[in-house]
Protein backbone atom coordinates (compact mmCIF):
# COMPACT_ATOMS: atom_id res chain seq x y z
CA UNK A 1 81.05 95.11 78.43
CA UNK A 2 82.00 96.23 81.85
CA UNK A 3 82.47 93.93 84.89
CA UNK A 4 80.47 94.27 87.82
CA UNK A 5 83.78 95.14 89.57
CA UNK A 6 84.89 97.72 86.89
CA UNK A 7 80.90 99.31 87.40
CA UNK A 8 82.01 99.45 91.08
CA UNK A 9 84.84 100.89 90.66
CA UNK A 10 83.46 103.85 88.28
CA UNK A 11 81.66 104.31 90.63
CA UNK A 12 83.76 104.59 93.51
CA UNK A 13 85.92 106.60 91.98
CA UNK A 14 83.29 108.92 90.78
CA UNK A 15 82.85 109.22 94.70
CA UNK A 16 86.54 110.14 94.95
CA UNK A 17 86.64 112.67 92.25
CA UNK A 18 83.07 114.60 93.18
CA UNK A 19 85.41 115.98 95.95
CA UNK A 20 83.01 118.77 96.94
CA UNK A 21 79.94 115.75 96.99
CA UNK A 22 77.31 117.79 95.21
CA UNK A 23 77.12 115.06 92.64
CA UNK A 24 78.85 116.53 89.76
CA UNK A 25 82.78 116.39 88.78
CA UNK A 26 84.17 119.76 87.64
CA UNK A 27 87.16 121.12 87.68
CA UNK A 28 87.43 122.45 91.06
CA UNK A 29 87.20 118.99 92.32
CA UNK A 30 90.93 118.83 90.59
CA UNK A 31 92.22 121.45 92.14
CA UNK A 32 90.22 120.44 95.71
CA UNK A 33 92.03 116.86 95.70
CA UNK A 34 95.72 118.09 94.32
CA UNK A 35 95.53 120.68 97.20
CA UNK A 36 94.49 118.34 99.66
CA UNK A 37 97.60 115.52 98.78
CA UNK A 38 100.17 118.32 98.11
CA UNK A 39 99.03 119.26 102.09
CA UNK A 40 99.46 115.85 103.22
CA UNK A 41 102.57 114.74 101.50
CA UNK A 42 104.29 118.51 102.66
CA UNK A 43 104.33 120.09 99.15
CA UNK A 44 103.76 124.07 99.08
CA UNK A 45 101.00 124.40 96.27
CA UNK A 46 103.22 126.48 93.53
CA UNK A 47 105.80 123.73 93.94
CA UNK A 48 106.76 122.24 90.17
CA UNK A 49 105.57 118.54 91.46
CA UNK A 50 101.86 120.06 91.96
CA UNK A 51 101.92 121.97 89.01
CA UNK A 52 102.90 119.04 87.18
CA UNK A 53 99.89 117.01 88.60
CA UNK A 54 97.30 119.97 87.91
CA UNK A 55 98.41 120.16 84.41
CA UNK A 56 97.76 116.18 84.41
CA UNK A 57 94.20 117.05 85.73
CA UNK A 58 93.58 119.54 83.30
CA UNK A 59 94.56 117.54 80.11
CA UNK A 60 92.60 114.43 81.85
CA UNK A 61 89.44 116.74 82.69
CA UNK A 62 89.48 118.23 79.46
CA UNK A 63 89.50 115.06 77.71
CA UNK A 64 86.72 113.58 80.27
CA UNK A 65 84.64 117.07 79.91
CA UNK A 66 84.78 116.39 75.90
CA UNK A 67 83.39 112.69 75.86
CA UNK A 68 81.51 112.48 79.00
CA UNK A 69 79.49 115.80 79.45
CA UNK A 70 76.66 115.00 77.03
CA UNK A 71 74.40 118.25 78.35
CA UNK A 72 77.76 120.31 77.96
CA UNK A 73 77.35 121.51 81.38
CA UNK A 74 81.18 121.51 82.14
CA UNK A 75 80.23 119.02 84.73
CA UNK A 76 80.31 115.18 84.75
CA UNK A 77 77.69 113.74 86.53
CA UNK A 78 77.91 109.61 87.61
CA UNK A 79 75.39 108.32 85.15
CA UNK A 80 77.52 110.40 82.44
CA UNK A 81 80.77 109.27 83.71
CA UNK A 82 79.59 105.44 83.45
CA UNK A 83 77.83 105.85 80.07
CA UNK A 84 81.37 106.85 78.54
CA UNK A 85 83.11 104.11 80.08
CA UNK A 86 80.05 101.78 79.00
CA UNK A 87 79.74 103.44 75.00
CA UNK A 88 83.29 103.25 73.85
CA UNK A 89 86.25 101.18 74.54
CA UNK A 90 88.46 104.23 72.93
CA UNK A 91 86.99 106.41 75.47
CA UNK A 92 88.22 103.66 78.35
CA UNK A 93 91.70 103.20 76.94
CA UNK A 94 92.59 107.12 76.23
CA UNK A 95 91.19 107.61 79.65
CA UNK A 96 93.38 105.19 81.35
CA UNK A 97 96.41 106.76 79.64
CA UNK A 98 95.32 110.15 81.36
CA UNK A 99 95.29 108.25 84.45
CA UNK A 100 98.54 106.67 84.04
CA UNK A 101 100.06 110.40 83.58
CA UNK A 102 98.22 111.20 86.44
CA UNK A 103 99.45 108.48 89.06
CA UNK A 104 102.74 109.21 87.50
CA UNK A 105 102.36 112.73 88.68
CA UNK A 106 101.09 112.16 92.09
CA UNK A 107 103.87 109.35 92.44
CA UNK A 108 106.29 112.61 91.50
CA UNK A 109 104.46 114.77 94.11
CA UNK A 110 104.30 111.85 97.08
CA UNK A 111 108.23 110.69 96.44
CA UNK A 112 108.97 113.61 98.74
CA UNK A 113 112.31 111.79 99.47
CA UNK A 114 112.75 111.54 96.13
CA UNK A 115 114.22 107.35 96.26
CA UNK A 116 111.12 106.11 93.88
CA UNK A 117 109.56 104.57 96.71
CA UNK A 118 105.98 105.14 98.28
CA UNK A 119 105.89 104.23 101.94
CA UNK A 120 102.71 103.18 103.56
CA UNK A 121 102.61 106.18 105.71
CA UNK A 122 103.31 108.16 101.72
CA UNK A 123 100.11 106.30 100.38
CA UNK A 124 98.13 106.96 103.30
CA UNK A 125 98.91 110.88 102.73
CA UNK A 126 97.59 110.73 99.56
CA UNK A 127 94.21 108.68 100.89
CA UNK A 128 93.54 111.23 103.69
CA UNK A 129 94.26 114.34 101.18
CA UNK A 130 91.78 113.07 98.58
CA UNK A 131 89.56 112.79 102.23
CA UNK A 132 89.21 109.16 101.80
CA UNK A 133 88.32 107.68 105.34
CA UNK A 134 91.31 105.66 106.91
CA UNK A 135 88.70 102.52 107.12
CA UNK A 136 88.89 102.14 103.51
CA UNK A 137 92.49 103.79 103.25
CA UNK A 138 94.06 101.03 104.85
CA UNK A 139 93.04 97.95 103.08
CA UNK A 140 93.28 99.59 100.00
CA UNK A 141 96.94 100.37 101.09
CA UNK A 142 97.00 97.19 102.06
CA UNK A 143 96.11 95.72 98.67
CA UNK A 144 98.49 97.73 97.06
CA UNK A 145 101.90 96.77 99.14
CA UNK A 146 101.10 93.07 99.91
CA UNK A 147 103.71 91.88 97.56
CA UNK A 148 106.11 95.40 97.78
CA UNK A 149 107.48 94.92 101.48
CA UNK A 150 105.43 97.84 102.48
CA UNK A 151 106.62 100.01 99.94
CA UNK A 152 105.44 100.67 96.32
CA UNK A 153 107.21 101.55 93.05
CA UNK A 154 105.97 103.84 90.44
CA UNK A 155 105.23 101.12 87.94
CA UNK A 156 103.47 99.19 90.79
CA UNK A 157 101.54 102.69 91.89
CA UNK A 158 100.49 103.22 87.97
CA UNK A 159 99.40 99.32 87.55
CA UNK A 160 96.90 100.22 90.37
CA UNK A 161 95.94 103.23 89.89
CA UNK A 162 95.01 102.13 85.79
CA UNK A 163 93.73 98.88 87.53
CA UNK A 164 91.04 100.10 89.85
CA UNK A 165 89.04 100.77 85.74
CA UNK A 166 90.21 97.48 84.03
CA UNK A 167 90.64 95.09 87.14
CA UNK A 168 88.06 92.13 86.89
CA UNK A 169 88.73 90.39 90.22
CA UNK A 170 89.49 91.48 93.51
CA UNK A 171 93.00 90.36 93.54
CA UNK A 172 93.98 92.35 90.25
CA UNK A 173 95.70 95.50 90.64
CA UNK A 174 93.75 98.08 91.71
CA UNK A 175 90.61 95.81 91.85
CA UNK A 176 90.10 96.91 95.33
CA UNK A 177 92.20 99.63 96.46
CA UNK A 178 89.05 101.78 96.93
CA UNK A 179 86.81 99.09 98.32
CA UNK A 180 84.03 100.03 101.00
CA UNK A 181 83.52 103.68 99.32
C-alpha cells in the first residue's frame, strides 16, 4: 500500500513527465525533457551523454508503456500511471531500477565538469530544463544538498531521484524534492 506521500509524489512526477501538459505521458515527453536539460546544462543534443539518457528513457518508457498503458494507447495517462504503482510491487521495484539508470544518466549529462559533483547552480539546470518553476526548484534543491555542502554525488543524486517513489516522510530522500508541483 502506497503512502500518502508516495501518492503525491506519483503524482507530481506524473506532472513532470506529461512535459507537453495534455494529460498523457508519451514518448515525446522523453525527448521534450532530455532536450530541455541537455540545453540547460550546455550539452549539444547528438552528444554521447544525451544519447545515453534517451536510450535510458526509451528502455524506462518501454517498460512503463508495457505495464501501465492498459487501453494500449502508447500513452500513460495519471490514473494509469498510479494504478501500476498501486497493483504490483514488481512493477514499483523494476520501475525504480529504470529510474536509477536514468538519474545515473542525467548525473552523466549534468557533470559537465566531469569531477562527480552536481553544483546547485548544475541541479537547478536540470529543474528549469524539465520547466520546473524555480519556486519549487529551489527547495527541492535545497532538500537534496542540505547535508552535501551544496554539492551532490551521484549516489546521493540516485538515492533521491529513486526516493521521490519510495520516500514515506518528508525528510527521506527524495520525499520532497518536487514539493509544491
Amino acid at each position: 500500500m502506497l503512502s500518502d506521500l508516495q501518492i503525491d509524489n506519483i503524482a507530481r512526477v506524473f506532472t513532470v513527465l506529461d512535459h507537453d501538459g495534455n494529460g498523457r505521458i508519451e514518448w515525446a515527453d522523453f525527448e521534450l525533457v532530455t532536450t530541455g536539460m541537455a540545453r540547460e546544462c550546455g550539452r549539444d543534443p547528438e552528444s554521447p551523454q544525451v544519447k545515453a539518457l534517451l536510450g535510458c528513457y526509451r528502455e524506462m518508457w518501454d517498460y512503463l508503456r508495457e505495464f501501465a498503458d492498459a487501453d494500449r494507447d502508447d500513452s500513460v495517462t495519471s490514473a494509469e500511471f498510479r494504478s501500476a504503482y498501486e497493483r504490483s510491487e514488481v512493477f514499483a521495484t523494476e520501475l525504480r531500477n529504470h529510474w536509477a539508470r536514468v538519474a545515473d544518466a542525467v548525473f552523466t549529462m549534468a557533470d559537465v565538469d566531469v569531477d562527480g559533483q552536481l553544483t546547485t547552480d548544475d541541479l537547478l539546470d536540470l529543474y528549469l530544463g524539465a520547466e520546473i518553476p524555480q519556486q519549487i526548484a529551489v527547495p527541492g534543491i535545497r532538500s537534496m544538498t542540505r547535508e552535501e555542502g551544496g554539492h551532490i554525488d551521484r549516489a546521493a543524486f540516485r538515492d533521491t531521484v529513486c526516493g521521490v517513489f519510495t520516500a514515506t516522510r518528508e525528510s527521506e530522500p527524495g520525499g520532497s524534492v518536487l514539493k509544491g508541483l
